[in-house]
C-alpha atoms as a PDB file:
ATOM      1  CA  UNK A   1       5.035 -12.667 -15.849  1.00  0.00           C
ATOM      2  CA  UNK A   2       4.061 -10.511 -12.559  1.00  0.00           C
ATOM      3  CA  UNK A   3       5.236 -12.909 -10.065  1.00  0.00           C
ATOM      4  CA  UNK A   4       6.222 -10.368  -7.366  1.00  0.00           C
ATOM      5  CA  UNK A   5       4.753  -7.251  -6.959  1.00  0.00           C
ATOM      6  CA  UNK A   6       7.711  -5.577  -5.101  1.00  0.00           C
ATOM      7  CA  UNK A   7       5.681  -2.155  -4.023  1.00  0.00           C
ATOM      8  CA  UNK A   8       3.013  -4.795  -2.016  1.00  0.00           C
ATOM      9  CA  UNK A   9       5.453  -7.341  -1.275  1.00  0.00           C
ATOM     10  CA  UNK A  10       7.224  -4.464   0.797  1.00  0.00           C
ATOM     11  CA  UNK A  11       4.355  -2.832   2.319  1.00  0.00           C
ATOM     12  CA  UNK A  12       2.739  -5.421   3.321  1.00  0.00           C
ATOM     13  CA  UNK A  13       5.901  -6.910   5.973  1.00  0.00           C
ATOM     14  CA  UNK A  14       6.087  -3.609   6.738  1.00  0.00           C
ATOM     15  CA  UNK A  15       2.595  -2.249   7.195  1.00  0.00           C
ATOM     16  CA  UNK A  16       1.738  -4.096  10.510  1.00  0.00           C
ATOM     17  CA  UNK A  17       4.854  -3.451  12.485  1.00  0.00           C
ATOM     18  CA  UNK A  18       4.449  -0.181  11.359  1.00  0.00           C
ATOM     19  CA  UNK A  19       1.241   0.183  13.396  1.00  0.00           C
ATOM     20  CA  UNK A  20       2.536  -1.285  16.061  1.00  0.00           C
ATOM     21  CA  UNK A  21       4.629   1.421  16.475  1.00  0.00           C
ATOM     22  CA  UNK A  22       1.848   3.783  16.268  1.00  0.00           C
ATOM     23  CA  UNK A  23       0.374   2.193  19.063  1.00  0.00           C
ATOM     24  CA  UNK A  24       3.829   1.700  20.790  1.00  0.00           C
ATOM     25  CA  UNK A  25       5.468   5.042  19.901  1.00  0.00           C
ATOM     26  CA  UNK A  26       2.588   7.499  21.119  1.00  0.00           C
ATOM     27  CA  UNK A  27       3.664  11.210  20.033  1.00  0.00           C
ATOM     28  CA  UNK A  28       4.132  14.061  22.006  1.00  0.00           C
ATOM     29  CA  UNK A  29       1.701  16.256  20.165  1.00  0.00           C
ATOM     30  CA  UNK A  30      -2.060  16.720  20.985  1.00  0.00           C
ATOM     31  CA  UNK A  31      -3.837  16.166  24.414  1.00  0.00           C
ATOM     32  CA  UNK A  32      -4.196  13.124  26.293  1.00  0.00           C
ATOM     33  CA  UNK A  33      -7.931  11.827  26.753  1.00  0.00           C
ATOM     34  CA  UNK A  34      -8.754  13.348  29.963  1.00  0.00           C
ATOM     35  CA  UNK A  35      -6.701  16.646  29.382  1.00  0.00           C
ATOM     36  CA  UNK A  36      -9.546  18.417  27.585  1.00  0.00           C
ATOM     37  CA  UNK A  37     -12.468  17.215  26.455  1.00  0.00           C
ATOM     38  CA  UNK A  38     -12.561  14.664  23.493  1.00  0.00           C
ATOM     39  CA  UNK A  39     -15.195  16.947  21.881  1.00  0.00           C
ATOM     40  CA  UNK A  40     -12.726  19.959  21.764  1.00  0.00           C
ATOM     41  CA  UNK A  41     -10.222  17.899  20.188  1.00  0.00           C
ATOM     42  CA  UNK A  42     -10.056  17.255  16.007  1.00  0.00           C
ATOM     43  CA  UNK A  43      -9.653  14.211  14.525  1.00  0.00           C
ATOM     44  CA  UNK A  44      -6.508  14.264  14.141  1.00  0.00           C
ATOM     45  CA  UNK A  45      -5.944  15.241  17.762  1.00  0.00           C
ATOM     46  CA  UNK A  46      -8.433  12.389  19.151  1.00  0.00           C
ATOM     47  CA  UNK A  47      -6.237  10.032  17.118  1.00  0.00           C
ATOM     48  CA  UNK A  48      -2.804  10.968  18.763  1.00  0.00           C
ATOM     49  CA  UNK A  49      -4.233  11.575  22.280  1.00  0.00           C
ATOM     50  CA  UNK A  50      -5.522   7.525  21.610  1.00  0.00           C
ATOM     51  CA  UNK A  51      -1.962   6.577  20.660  1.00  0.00           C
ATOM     52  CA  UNK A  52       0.281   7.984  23.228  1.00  0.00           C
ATOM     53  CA  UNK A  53      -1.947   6.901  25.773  1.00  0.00           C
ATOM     54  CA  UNK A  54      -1.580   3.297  24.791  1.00  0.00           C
ATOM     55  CA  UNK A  55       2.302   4.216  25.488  1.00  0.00           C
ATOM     56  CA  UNK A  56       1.779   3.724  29.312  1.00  0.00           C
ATOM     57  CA  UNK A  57      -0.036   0.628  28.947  1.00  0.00           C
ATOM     58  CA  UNK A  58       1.131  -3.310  28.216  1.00  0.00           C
ATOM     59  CA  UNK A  59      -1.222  -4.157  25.749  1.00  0.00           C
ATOM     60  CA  UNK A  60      -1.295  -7.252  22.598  1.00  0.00           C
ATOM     61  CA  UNK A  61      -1.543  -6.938  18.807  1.00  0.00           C
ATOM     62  CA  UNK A  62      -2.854  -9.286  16.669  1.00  0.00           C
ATOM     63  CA  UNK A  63      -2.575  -8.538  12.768  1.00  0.00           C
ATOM     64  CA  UNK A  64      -3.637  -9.942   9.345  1.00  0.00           C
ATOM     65  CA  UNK A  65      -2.818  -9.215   5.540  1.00  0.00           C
ATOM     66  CA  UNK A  66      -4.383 -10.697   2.715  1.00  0.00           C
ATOM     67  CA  UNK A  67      -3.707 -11.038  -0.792  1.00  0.00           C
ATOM     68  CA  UNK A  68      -7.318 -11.378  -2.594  1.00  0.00           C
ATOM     69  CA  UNK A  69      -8.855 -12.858   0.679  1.00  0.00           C
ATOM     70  CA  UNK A  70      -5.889 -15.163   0.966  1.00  0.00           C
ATOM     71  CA  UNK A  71      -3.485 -14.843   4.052  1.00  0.00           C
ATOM     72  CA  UNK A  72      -0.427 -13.822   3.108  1.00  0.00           C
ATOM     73  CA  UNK A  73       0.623 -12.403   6.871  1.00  0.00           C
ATOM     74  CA  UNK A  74       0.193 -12.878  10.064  1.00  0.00           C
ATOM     75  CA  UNK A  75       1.860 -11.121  13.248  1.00  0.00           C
ATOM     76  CA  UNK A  76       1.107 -11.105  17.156  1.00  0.00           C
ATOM     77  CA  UNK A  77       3.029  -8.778  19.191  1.00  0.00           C
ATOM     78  CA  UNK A  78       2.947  -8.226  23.241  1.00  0.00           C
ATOM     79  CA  UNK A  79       4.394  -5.047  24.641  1.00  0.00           C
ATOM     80  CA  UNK A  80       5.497  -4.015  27.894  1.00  0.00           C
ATOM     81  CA  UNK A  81       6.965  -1.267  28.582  1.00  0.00           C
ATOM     82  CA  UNK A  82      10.272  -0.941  26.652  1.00  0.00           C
ATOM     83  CA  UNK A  83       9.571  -4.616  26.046  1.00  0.00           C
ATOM     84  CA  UNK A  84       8.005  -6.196  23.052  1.00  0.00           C
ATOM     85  CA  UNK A  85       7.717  -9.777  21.233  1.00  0.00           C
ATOM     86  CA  UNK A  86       6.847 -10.339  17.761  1.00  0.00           C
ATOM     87  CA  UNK A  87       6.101 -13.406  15.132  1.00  0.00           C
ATOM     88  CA  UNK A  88       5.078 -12.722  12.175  1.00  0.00           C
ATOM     89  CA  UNK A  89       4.644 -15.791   9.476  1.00  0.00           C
ATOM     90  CA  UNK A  90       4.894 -14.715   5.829  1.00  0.00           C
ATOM     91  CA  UNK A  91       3.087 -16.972   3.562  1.00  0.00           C
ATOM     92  CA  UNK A  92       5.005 -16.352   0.377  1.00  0.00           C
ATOM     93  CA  UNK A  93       3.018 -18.371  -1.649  1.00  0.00           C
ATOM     94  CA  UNK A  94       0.157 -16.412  -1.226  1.00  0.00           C
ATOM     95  CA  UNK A  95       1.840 -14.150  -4.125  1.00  0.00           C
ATOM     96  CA  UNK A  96       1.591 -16.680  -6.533  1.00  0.00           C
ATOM     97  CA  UNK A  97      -1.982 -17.928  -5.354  1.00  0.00           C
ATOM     98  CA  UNK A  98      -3.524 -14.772  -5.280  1.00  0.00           C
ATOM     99  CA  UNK A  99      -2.161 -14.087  -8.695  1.00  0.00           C
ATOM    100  CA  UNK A 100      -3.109 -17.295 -10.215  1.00  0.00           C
ATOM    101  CA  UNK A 101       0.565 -18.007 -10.911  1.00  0.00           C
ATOM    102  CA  UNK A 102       2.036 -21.600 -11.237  1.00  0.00           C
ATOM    103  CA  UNK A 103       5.557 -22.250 -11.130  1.00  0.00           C
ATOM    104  CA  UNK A 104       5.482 -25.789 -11.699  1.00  0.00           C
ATOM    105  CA  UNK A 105       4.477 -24.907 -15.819  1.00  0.00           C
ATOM    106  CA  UNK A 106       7.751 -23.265 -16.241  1.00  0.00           C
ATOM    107  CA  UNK A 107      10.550 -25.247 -15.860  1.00  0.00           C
ATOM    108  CA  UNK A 108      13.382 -21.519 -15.817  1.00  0.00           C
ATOM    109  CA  UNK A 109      11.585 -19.935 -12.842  1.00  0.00           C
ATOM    110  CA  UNK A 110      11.645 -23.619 -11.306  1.00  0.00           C
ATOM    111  CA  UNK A 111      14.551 -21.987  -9.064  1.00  0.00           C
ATOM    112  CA  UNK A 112      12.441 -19.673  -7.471  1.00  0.00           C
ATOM    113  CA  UNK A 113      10.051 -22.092  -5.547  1.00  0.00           C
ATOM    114  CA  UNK A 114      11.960 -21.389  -2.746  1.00  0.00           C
ATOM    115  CA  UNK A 115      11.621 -17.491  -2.518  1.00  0.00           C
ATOM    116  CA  UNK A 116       8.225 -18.302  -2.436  1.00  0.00           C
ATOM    117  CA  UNK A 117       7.854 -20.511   0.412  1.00  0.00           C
ATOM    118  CA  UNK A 118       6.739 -20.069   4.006  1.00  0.00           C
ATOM    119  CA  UNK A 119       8.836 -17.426   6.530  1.00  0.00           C
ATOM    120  CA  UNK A 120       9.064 -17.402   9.966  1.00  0.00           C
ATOM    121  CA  UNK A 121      10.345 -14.155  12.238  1.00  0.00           C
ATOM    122  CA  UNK A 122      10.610 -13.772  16.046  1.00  0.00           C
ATOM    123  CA  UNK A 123      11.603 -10.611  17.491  1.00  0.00           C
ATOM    124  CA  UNK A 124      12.101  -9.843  20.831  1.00  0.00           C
ATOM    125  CA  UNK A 125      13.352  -6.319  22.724  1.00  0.00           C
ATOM    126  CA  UNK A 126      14.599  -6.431  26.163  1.00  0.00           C
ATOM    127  CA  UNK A 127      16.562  -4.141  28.019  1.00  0.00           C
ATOM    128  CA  UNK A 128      17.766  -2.460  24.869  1.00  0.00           C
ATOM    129  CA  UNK A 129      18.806  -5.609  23.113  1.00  0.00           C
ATOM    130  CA  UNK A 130      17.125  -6.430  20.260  1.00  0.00           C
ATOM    131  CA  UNK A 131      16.762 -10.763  19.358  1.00  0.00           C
ATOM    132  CA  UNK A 132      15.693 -12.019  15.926  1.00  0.00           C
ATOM    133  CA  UNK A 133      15.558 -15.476  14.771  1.00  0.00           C
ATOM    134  CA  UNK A 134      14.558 -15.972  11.299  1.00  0.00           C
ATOM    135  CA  UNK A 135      13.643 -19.199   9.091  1.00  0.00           C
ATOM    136  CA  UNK A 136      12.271 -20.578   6.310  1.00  0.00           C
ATOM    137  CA  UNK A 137      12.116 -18.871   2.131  1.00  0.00           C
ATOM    138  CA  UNK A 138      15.448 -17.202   1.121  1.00  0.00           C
ATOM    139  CA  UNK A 139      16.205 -16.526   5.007  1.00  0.00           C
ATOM    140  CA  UNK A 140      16.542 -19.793   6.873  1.00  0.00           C
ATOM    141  CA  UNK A 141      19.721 -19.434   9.091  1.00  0.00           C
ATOM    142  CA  UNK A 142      19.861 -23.100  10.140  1.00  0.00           C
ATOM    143  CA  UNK A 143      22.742 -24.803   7.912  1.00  0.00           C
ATOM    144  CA  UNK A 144      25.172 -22.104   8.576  1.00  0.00           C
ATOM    145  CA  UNK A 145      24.099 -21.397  12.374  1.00  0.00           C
ATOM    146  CA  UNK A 146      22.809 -24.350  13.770  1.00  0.00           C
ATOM    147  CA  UNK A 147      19.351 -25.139  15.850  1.00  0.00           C
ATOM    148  CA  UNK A 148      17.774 -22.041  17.516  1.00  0.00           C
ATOM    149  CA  UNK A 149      20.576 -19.038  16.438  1.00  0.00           C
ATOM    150  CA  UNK A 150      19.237 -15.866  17.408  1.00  0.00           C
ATOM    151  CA  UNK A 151      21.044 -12.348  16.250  1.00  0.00           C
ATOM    152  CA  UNK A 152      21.557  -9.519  18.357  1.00  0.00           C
ATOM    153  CA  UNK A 153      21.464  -5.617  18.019  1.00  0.00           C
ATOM    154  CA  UNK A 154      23.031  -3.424  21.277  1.00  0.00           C
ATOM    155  CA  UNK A 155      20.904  -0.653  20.603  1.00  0.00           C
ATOM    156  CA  UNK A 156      22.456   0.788  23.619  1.00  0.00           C
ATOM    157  CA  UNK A 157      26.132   0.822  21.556  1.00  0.00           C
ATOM    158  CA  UNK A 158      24.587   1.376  17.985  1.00  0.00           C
ATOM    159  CA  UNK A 159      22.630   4.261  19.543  1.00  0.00           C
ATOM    160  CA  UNK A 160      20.810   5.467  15.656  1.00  0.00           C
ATOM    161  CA  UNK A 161      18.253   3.331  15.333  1.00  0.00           C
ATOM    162  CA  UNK A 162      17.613   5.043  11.539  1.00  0.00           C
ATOM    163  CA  UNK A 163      21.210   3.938  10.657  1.00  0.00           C
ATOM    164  CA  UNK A 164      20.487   0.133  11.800  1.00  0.00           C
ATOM    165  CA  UNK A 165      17.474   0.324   9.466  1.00  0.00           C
ATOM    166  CA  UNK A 166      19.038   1.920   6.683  1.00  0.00           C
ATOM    167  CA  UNK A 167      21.967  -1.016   6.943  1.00  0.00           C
ATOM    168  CA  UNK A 168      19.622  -3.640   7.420  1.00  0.00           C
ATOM    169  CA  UNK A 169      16.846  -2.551   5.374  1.00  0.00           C
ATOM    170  CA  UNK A 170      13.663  -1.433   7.025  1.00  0.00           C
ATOM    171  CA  UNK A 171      12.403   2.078   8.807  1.00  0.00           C
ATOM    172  CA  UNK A 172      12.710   3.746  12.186  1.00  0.00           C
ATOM    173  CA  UNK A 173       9.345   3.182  13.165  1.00  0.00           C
ATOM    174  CA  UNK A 174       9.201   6.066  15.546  1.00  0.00           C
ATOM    175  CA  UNK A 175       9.760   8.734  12.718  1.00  0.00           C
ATOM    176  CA  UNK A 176       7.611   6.973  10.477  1.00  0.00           C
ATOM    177  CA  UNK A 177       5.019   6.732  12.843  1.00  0.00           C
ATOM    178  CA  UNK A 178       5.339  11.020  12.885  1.00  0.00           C
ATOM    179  CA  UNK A 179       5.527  10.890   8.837  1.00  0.00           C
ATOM    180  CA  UNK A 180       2.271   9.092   8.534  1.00  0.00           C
ATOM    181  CA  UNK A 181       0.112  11.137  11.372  1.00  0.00           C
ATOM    182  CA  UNK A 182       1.406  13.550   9.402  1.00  0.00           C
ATOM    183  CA  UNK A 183       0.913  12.682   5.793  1.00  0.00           C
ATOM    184  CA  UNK A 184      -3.059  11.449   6.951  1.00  0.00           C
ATOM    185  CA  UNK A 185      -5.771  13.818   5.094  1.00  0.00           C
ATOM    186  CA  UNK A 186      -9.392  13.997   5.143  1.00  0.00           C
ATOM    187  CA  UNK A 187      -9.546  12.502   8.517  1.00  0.00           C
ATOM    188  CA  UNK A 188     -13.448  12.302   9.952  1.00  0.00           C
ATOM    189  CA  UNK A 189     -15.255  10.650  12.731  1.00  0.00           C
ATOM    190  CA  UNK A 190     -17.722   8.743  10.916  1.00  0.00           C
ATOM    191  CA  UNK A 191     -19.004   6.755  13.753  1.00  0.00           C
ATOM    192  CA  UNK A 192     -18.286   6.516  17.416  1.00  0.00           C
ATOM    193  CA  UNK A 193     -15.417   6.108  17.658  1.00  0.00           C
ATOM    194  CA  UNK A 194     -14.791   5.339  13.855  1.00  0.00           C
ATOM    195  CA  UNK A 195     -12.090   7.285  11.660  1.00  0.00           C
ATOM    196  CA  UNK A 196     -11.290   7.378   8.475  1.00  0.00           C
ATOM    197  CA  UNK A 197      -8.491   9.233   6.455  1.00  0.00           C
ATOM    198  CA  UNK A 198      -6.531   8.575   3.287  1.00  0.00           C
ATOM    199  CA  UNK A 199      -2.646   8.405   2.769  1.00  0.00           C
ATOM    200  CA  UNK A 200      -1.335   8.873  -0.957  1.00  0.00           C
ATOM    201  CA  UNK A 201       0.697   6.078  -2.823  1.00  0.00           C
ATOM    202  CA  UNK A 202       3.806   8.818  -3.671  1.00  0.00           C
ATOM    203  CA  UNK A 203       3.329  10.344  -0.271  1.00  0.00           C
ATOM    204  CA  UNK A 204       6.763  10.155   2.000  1.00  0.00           C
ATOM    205  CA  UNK A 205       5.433   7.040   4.486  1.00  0.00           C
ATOM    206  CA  UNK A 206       4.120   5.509   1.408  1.00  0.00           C
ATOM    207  CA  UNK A 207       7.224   5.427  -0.440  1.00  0.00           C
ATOM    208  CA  UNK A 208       9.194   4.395   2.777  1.00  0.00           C
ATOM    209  CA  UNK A 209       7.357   1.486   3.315  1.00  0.00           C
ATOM    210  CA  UNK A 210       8.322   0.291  -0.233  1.00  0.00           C
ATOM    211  CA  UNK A 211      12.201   1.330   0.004  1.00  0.00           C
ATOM    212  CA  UNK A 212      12.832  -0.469   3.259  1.00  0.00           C
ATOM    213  CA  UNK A 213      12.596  -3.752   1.296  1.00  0.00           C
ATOM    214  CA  UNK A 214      14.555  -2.299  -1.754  1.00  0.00           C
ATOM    215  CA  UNK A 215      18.193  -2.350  -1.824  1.00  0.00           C
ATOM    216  CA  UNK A 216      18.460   0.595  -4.454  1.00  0.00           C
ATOM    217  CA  UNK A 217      16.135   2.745  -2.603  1.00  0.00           C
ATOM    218  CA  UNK A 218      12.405   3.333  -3.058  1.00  0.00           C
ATOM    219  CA  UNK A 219      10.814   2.975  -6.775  1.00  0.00           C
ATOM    220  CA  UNK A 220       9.608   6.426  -8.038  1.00  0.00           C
ATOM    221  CA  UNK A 221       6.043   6.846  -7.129  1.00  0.00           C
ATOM    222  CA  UNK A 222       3.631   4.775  -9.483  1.00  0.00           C
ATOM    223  CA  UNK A 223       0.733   7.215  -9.427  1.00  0.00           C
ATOM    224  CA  UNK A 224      -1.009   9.085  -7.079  1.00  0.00           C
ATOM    225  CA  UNK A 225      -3.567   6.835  -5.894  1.00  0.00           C
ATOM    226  CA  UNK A 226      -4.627   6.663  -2.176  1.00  0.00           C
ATOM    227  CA  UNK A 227      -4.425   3.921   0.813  1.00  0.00           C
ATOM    228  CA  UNK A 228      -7.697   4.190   2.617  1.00  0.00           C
ATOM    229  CA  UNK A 229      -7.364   3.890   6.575  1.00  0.00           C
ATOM    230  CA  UNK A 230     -10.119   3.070   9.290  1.00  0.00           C
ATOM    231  CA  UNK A 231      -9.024   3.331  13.128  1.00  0.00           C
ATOM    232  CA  UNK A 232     -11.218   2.555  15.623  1.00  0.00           C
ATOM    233  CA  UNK A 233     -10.942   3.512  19.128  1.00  0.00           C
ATOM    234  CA  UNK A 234     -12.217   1.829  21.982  1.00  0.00           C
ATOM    235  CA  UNK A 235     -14.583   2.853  24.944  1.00  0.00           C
ATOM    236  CA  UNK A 236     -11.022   4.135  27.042  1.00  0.00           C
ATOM    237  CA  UNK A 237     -10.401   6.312  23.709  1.00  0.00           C
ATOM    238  CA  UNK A 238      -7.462   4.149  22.805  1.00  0.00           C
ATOM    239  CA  UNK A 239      -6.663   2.251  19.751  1.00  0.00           C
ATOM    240  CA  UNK A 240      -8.332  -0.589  18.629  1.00  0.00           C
ATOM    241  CA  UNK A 241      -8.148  -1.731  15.335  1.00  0.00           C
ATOM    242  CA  UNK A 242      -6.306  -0.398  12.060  1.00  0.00           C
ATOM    243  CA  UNK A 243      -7.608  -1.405   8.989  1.00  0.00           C
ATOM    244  CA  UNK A 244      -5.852  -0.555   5.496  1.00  0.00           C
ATOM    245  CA  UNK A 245      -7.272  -1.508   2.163  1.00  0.00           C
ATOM    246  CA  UNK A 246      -4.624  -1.073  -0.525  1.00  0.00           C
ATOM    247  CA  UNK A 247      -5.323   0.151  -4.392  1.00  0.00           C
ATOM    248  CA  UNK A 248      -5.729  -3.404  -6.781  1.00  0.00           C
ATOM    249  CA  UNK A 249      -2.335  -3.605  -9.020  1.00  0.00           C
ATOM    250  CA  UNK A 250      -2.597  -6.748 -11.496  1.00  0.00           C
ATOM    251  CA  UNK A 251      -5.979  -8.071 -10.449  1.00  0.00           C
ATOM    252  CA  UNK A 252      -4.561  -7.834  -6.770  1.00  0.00           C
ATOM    253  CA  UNK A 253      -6.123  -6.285  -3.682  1.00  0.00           C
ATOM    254  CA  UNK A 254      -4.522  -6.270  -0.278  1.00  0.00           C
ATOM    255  CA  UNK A 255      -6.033  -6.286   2.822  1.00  0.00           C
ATOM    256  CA  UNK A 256      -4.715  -5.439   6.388  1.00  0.00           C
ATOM    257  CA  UNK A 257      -6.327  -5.508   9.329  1.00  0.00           C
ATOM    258  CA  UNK A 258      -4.541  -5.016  12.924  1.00  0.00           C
ATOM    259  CA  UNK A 259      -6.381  -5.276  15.812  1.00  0.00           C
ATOM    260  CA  UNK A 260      -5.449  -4.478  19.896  1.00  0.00           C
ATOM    261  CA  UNK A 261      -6.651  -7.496  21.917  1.00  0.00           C
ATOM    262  CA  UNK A 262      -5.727  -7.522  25.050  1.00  0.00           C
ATOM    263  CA  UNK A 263      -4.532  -4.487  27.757  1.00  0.00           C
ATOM    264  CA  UNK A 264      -3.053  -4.125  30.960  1.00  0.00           C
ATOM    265  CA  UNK A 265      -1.870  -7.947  30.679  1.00  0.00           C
ATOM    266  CA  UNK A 266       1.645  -9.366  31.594  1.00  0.00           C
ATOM    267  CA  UNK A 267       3.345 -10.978  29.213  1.00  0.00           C
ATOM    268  CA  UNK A 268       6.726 -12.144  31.025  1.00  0.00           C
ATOM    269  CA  UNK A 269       8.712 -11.124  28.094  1.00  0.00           C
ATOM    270  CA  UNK A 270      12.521 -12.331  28.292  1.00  0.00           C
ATOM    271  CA  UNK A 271      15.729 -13.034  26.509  1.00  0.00           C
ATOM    272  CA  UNK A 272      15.924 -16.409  24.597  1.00  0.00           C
ATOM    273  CA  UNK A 273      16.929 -19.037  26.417  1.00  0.00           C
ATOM    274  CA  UNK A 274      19.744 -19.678  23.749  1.00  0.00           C
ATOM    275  CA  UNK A 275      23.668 -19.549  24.171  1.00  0.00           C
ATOM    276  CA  UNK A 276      23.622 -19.629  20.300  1.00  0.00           C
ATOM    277  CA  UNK A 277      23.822 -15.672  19.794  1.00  0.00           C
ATOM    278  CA  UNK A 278      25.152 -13.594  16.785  1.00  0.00           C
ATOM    279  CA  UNK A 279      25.650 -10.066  15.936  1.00  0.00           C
ATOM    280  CA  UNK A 280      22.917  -9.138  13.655  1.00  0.00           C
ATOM    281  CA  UNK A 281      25.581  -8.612  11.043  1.00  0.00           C
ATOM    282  CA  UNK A 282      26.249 -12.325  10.591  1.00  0.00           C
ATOM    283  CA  UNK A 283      23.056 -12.722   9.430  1.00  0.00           C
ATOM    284  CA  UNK A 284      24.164 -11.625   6.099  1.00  0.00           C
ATOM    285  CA  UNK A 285      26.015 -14.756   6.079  1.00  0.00           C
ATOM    286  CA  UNK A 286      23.369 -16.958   6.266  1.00  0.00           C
ATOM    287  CA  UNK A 287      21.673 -15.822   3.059  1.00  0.00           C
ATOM    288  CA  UNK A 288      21.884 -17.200  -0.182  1.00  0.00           C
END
């Protein structure tokens, strides 16, 4: 029975964060807007001049995923400076919804009701700490850490951010954010301020994505089908909304749609106020 697709189940925690750091990580390459002329610049070029510019700014994301029409995600993240904040809600029954799946009908998968309930994430970076509390599904923290545990990562002592993803299982979204401007083909302007390009299934961000949920490693590459992308910029030439429509697998079509909503605001992001703090390693305690 295809319960889980793992390849969308993956992308699709990963996808929005990962255009956060787009908009958060900038890139050193092409001209800012202002530099030269947007008209001299190509596509590609108009799109990373819109990126690192939003590097200077404090700006808001809001983002959605859908399975079918169905939510399945939804993330709002603040950034300021070397400061951000992030929740993201997972609605893991979406899955099964979207599929047309019941669990109830078969009494041996009756165990795995709660992989598919609801999960909660806060993240917060400050002053090169980085806070996550987690609940809810396979992840809730609560029995074994009490009310309001939050776990910690010095990135000033851990220093490799790529090694604290490998460990953990996820991506160093400033190298991924370089993979993917790279990977991007067939970029055009197709309106003002409209783009559109395409990013393969088996390309190297693709298959990144998927691996950062997979313990063994990413799946070999089912087929060579493309992830159409639409960015839109705004009158300032900076990012506005990222939209990514994924291929259908098993009658399933996913949706994602991140949009920038707010700029130049302050967001007074700060530590928790929590005394209940754990290295992020710990967390692997709390699991099932």
């Amino acid at each position: 029975m295809p319960v889980v697709m793992p390849r969308y189940l993956a992308g699709a925690v990963a996808v929005p964060a990962l255009v956060l750091g787009l908009a958060a990580c900038g890139s050193d390459t092409g001209a800012e807007p202002g530099e030269e002329g947007v008209a001299q610049l190509s596509p590609e070029e108009v799109l990373l001049a819109s990126y690192s510019s939003l590097e200077s700014e404090s700006y808001q994301m809001e983002s959605v995923v859908t399975m079918n029409g169905i939510d399945f995600l939804e993330m709002s993240t603040v950034v300021e400076g070397e400061s951000s904040q992030s929740s993201q809600s997972v609605f893991m029954s979406a899955i099964l919804d979207a599929a047309g799946e019941d669990l109830s009908g078969e009494p041996e998968l009756a165990g795995m009701e709660a992989m598919f309930s609801d999960m909660h994430t806060t993240t917060i970076v400050v002053a090169g700490t980085v806070y996550m509390q987690m609940s809810g599904s396979l992840v809730d923290t609560t029995e074994a850490y009490g009310e309001d545990a939050w776990f910690t990562i010095d990135l000033t002592e851990q220093g490799d951010l790529d090694e604290i993803y490998e460990m953990f299982g996820g991506f160093d979204l400033a190298s991924q954010t370089e993979t993917l401007l790279t990977e991007i083909t067939d970029v055009e302007e197709t309106g003002d301020g409209v783009y559109t390009g395409t990013v393969r299934e088996d390309s190297e961000f693709m298959q990144s994505m998927v691996g950062a949920a997979a313990p063994t490693g990413p799946p070999e590459p089912a087929s060579d089908d493309t992830v159409d992308v639409v960015i839109t910029l705004d009158e300032n030439e900076l990012l506005s909304t990222v939209e990514m429509i994924f291929p259908e697998i098993d009658g399933v079509t996913m949706h994602m749609s991140s949009e920038i909503v707010d700029v130049g605001g302050e967001y007074g992001i700060a530590p928790p106020d929590s005394d209940n703090l754990h290295p992020f390693e710990d967390l692997a305690d709390a699991m099932p």
